[in-house]
Protein backbone atom coordinates (compact mmCIF):
# COMPACT_ATOMS: atom_id res chain seq x y z
CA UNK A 1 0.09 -40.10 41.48
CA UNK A 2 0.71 -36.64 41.98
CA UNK A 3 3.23 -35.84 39.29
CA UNK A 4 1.24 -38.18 36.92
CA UNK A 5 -1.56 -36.00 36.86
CA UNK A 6 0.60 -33.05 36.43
CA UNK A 7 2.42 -34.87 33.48
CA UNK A 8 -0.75 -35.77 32.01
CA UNK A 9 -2.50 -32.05 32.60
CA UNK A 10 0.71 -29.66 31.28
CA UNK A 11 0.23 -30.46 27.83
CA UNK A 12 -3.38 -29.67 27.57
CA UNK A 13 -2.28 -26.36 29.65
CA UNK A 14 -1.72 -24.85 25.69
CA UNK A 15 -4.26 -26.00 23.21
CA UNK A 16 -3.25 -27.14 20.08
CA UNK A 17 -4.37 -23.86 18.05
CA UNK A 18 -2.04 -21.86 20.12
CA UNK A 19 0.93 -24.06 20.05
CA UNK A 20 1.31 -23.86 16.34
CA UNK A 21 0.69 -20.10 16.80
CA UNK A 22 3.32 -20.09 19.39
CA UNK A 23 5.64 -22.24 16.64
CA UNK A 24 4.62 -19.98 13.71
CA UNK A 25 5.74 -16.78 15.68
CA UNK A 26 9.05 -18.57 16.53
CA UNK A 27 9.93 -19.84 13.03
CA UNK A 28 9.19 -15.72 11.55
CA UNK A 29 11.63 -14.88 14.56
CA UNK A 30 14.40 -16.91 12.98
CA UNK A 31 13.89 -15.54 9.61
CA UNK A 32 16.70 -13.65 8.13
CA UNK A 33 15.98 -9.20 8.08
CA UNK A 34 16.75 -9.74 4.25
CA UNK A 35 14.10 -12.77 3.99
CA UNK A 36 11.66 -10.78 5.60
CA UNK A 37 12.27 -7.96 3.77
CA UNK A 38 12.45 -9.92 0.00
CA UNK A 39 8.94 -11.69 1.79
CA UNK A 40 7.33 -8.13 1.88
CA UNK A 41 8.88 -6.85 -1.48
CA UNK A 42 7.12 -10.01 -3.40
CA UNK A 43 4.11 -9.56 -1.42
CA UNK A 44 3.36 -5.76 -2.00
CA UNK A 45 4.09 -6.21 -5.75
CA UNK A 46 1.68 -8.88 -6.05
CA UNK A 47 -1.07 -6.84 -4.13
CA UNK A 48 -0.09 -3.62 -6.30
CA UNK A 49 -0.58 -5.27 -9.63
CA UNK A 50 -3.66 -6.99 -9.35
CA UNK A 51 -5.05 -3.75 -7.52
CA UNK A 52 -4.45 -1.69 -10.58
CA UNK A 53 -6.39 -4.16 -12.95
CA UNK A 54 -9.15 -4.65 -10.37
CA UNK A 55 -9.12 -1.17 -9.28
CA UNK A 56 -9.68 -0.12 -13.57
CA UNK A 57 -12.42 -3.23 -14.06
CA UNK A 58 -14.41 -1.74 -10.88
CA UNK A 59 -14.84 1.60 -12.86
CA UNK A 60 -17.18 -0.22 -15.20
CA UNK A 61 -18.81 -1.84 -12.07
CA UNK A 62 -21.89 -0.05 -9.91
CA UNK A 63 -20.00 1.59 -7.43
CA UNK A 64 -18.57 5.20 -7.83
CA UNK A 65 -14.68 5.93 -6.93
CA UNK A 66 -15.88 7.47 -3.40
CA UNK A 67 -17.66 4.51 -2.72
CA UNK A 68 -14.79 1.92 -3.33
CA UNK A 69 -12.86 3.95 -1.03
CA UNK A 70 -15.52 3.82 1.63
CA UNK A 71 -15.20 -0.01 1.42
CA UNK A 72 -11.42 0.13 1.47
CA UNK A 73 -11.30 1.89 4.27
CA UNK A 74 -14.15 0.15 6.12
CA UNK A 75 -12.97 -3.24 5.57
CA UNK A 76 -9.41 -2.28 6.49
CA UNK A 77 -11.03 -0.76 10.03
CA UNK A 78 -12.56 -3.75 10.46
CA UNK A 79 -9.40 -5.54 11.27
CA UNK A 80 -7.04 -3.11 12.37
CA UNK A 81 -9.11 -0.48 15.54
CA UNK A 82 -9.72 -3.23 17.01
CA UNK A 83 -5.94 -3.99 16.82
CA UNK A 84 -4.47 -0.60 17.47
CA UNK A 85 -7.20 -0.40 20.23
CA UNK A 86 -5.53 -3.48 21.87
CA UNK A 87 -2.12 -2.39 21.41
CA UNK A 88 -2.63 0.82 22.93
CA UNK A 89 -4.33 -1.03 25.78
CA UNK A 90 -1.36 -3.25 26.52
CA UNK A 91 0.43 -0.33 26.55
CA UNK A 92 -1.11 1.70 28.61
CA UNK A 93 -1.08 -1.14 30.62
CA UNK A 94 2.77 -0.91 30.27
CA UNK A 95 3.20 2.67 31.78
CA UNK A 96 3.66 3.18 28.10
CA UNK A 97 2.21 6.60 26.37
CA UNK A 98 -1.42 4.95 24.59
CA UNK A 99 -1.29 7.25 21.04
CA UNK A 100 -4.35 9.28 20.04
CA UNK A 101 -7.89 9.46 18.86
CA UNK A 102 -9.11 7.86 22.06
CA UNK A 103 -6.59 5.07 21.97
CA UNK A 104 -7.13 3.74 18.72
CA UNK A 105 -4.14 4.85 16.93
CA UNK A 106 -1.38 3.77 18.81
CA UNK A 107 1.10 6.78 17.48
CA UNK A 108 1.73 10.26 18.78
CA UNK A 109 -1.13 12.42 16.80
CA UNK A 110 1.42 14.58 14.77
CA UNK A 111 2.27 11.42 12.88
CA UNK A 112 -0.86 9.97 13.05
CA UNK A 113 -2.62 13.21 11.06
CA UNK A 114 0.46 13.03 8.43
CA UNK A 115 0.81 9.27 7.71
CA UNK A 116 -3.35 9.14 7.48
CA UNK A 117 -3.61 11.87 5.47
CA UNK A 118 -1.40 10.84 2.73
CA UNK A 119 -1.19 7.57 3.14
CA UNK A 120 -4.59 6.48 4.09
CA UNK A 121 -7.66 8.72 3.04
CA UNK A 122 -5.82 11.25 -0.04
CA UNK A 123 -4.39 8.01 -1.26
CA UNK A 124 -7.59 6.84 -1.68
CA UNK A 125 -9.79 8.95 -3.01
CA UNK A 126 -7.13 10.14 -5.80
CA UNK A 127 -6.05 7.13 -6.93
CA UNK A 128 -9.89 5.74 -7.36
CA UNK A 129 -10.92 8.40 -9.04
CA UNK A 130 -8.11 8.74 -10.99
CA UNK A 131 -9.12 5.13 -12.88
CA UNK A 132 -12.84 6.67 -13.62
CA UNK A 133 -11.37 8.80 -15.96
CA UNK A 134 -8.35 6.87 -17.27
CA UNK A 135 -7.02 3.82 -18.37
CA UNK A 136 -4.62 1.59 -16.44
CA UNK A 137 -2.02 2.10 -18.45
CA UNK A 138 -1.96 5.84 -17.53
CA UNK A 139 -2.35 4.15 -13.84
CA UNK A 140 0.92 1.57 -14.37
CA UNK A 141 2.82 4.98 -15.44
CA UNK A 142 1.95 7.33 -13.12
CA UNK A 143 1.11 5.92 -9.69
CA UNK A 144 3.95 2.81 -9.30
CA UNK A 145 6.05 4.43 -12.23
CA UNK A 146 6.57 7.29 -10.62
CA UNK A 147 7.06 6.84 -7.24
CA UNK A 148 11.28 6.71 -7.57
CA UNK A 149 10.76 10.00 -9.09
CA UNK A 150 8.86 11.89 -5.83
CA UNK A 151 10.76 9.69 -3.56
CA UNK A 152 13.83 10.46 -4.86
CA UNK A 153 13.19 14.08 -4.97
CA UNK A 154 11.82 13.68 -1.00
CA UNK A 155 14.39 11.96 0.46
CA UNK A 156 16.70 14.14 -0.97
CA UNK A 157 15.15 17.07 0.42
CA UNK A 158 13.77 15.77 3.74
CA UNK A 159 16.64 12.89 4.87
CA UNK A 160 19.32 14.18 3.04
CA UNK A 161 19.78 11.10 1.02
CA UNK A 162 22.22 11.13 -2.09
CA UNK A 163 21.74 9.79 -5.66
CA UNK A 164 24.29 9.05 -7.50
CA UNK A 165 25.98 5.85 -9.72
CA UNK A 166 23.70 3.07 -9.63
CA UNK A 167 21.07 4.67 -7.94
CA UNK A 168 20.80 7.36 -10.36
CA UNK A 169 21.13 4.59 -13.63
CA UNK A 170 18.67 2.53 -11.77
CA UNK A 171 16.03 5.66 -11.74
CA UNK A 172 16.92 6.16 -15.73
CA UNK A 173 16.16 2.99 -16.27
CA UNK A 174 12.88 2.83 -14.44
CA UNK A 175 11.88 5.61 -15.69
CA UNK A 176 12.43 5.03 -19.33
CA UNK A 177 11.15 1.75 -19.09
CA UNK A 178 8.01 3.12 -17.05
CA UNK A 179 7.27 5.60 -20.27
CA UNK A 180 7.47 2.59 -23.16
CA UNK A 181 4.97 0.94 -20.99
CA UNK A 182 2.51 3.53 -21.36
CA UNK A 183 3.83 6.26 -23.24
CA UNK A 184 2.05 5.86 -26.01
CA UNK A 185 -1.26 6.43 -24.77
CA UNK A 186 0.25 9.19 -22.32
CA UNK A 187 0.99 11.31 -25.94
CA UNK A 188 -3.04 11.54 -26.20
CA UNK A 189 -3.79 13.10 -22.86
CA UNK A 190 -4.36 16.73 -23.90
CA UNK A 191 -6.03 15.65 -27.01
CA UNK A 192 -9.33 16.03 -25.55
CA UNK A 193 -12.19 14.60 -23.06
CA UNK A 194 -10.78 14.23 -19.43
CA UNK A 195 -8.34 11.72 -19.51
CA UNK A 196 -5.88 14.37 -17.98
CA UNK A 197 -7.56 15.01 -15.09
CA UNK A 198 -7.14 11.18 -14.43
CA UNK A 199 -3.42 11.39 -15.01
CA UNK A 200 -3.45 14.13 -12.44
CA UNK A 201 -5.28 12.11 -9.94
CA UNK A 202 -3.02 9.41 -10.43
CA UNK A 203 0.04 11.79 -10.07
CA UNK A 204 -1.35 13.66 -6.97
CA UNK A 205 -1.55 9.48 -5.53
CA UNK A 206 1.74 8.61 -6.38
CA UNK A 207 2.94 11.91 -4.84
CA UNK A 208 1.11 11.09 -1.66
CA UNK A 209 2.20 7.63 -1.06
CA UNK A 210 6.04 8.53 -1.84
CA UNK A 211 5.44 11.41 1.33
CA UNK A 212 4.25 8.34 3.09
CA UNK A 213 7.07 6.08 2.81
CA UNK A 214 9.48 9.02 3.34
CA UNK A 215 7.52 9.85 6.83
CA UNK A 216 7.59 6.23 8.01
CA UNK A 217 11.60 6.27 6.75
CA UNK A 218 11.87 9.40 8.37
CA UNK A 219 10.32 8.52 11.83
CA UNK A 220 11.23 4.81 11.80
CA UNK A 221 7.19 3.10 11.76
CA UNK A 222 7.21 0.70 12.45
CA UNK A 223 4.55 -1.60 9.75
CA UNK A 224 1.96 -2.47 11.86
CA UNK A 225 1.72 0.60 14.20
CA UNK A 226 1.96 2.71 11.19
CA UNK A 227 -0.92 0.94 8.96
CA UNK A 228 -3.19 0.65 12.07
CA UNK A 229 -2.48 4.72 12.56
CA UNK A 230 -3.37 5.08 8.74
CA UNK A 231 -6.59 3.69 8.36
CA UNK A 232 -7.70 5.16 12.20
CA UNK A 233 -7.34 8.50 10.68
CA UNK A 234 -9.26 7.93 7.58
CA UNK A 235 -11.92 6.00 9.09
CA UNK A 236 -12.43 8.74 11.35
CA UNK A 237 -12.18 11.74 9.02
CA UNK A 238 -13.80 9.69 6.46
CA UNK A 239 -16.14 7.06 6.99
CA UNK A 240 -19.02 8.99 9.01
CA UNK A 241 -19.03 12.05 7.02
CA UNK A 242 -19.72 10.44 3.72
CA UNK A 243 -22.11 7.90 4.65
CA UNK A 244 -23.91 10.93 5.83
CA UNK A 245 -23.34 12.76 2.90
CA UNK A 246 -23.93 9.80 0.60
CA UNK A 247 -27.41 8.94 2.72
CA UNK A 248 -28.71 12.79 2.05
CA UNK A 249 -27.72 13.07 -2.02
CA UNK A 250 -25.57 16.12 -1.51
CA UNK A 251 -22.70 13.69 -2.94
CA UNK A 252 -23.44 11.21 -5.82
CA UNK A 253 -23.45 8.02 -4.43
CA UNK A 254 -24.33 4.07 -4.97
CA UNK A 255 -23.44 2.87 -2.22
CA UNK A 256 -27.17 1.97 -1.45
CA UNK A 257 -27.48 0.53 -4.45
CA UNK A 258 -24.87 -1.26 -5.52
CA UNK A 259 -25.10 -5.49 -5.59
CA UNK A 260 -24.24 -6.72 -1.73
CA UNK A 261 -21.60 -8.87 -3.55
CA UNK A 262 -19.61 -5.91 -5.21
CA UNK A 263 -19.82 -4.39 -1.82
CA UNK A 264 -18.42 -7.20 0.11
CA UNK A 265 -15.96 -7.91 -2.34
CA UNK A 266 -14.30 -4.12 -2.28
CA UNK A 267 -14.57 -4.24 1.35
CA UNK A 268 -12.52 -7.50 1.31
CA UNK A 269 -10.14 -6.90 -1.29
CA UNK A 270 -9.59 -3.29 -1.02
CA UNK A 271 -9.60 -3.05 2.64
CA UNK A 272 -8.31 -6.50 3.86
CA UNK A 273 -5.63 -7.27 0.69
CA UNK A 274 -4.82 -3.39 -0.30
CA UNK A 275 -4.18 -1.78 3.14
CA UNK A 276 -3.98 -4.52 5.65
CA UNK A 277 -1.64 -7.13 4.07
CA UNK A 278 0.18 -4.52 1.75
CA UNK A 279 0.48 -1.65 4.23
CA UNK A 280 2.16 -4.00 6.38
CA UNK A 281 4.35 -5.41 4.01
CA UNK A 282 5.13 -2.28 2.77
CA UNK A 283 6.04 -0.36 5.31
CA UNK A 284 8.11 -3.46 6.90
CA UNK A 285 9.81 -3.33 3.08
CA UNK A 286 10.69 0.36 3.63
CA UNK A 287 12.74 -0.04 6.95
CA UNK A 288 15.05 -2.54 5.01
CA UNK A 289 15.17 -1.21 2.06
CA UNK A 290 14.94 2.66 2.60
CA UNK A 291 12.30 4.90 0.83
CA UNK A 292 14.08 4.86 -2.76
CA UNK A 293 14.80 1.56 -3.09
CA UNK A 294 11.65 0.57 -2.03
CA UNK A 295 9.74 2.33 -4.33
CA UNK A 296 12.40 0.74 -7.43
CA UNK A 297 11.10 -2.28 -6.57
CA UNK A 298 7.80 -1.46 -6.89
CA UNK A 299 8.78 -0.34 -10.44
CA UNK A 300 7.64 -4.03 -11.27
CA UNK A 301 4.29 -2.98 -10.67
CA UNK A 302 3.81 -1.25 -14.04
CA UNK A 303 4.83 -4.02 -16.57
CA UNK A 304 2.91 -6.49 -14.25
CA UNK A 305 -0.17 -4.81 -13.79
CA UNK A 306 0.18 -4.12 -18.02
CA UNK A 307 1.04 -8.11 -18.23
CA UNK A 308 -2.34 -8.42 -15.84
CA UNK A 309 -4.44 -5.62 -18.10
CA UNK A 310 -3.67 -8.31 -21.13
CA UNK A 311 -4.82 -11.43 -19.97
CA UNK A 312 -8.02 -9.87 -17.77
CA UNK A 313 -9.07 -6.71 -19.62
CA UNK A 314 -8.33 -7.78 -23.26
CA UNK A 315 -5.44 -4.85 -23.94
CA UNK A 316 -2.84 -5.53 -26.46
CA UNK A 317 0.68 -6.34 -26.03
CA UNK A 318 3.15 -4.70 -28.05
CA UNK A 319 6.79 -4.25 -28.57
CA UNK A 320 7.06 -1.09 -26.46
CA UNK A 321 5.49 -3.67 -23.25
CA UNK A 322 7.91 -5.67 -23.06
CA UNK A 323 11.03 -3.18 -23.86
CA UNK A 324 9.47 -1.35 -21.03
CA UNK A 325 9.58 -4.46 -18.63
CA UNK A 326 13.30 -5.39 -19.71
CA UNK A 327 14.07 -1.81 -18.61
CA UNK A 328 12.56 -1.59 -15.61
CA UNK A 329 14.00 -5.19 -14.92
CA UNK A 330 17.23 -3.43 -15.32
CA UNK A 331 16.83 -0.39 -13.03
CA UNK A 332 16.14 -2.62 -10.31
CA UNK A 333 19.05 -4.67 -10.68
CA UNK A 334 20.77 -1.79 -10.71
CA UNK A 335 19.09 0.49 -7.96
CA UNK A 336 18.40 -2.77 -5.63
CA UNK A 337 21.68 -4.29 -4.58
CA UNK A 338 22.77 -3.76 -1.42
CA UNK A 339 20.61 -2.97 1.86
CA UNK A 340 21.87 -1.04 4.53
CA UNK A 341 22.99 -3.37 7.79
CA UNK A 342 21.54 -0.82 9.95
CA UNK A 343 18.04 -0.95 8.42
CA UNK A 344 18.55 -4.56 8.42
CA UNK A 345 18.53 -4.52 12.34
CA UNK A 346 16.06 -1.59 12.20
């Protein structure tokens, strides 16, 4: 009677909820290092194009850049201190050292400082404002454009990486592609008005996110660590201090006033979509594919967001669009061929 009981009570000793969490976690296990890392390639590109055509049809919205950064990193904080503060817990619990800023971040706070700053809160706040003064095709070119350019530079300076034969056509051909995408509109930027200092905002972004992927190459993040770090760092340095500031008027600000639904909706998209989802996927994309490579396959994200800008925000598509894509098609098959078997295993 005994062992019927027990027969009849070990199944209900894991309720159903966490037995397919327990099966989901074992069928990622199996996956493949290249499937994961093709997973996260398909997954930041998707995030990265539609942010660039939401990011540009928010500027016509209520709130100001500041305040969609606010939300981005809000919502994103929302999800992950509670995480880091839970992994820092378990390790602590572990014997294990428990990271920085009280235990939220659960890396060292060297690396936490450098992988918030410039990926997390100057990120932000560039690229946002950056689309208040320019259009997205300026965005397409010189935020995801460009990053093979500053990685490139950075990894050759700071991990000693080499670029030569098909890395080095891949980057031509990414590059040239990136230009025909937007090019023509990039030609106007001096012209007048202040269109150039969004191209520099969107330059100084693209800059800081290629110094972020080279730091999480360089140190080996891991993706969810490292995001969790990220957003600790700007919520902290960020978050109190302009709400503050907002509340008093010394900064221009709508966050008051903007419609509850805009505000819910940057919070979710921009904090849960933009930095949860992609700064995982990311970041897990970089320790297969390295710093360079990862950012050439991001070089989809220009002639899809432009592909996006056509069907949502009514801008033309011309011949130079789709030369542009074919190009950048070809840098990638070029620059993205073979992944290291140690960052495989990484």
């Amino acid at each position: 009677m005994s062992n019927r009981h027990a027969q009849i009570m070990k199944p209900r000793a894991t309720s159903p909820d966490n037995r397919q969490m327990q099966l989901l976690l074992q069928r990622l296990r199996l996956l493949s290092p290249r499937t994961v890392g093709l997973l996260a390639a398909v997954v930041t590109v998707g995030i990265w194009s539609t942010f660039i055509v939401i990011a540009r049809a928010s500027a016509s919205r209520h709130m100001l850049p500041l305040d969609i950064a606010w939300a981005r990193i809000v919502g994103a904080s929302l999800v992950l201190l509670p995480w880091g503060w839970w992994l820092t817990n378990r390790a602590k619990a572990q014997g294990q050292p428990i990271g920085s800023f009280g235990g939220i971040s659960p890396l060292p706070l060297k690396v936490t400082l450098w992988a918030g700053f410039f990926g997390g809160l100057a990120y932000a706040v560039l690229s946002y404002s950056g689309f208040f003064f320019a259009p997205a095709a300026h965005a397409s070119v010189l935020m995801p454009g460009f990053l093979p350019v500053w990685t490139s530079l950075l990894a050759l300076v700071l991990l000693g990486e080499r670029l030569h034969g098909n890395r080095l056509a891949g980057l031509a051909f990414i590059l040239s592609g990136g230009m025909l995408v937007g090019g023509a509109s990039l030609l106007h930027a001096f012209d007048g008005g202040t269109v150039w200092v969004g191209d520099l905002f969107f330059l100084s972004a693209s800059f800081c996110w290629s110094t972020y992927s080279v730091i999480s190459r360089r140190l080996g993040l891991q993706a969810v660590p490292a995001t969790i770090a990220v957003t600790c760092f700007a919520f902290v340095s960020y978050v109190p201090l302009y709400l503050v500031l907002a509340w008093s008027g010394v900064i221009p600000s709508h966050l008051f006033s903007a419609p509850i639904g805009e505000l819910v909706f940057q919070t979710l998209y921009q904090g849960w979509g933009s930095v949860v989802i992609s700064g995982i996927t990311f970041t897990q994309m970089i320790r297969y594919y390295g710093p360079v490579r990862s950012t050439m396959i991001t070089s989809l994200v220009p002639g899809l967001s432009a592909l996006g800008a056509v069907v949502f925000l009514g801008e033309p598509l011309g011949w130079h669009l789709l030369l542009g894509l074919s190009l950048v098609t070809a840098g990638i098959l070029f620059g993205v061929r073979q992944a290291p078997a140690a960052l495989a295993n990484a």
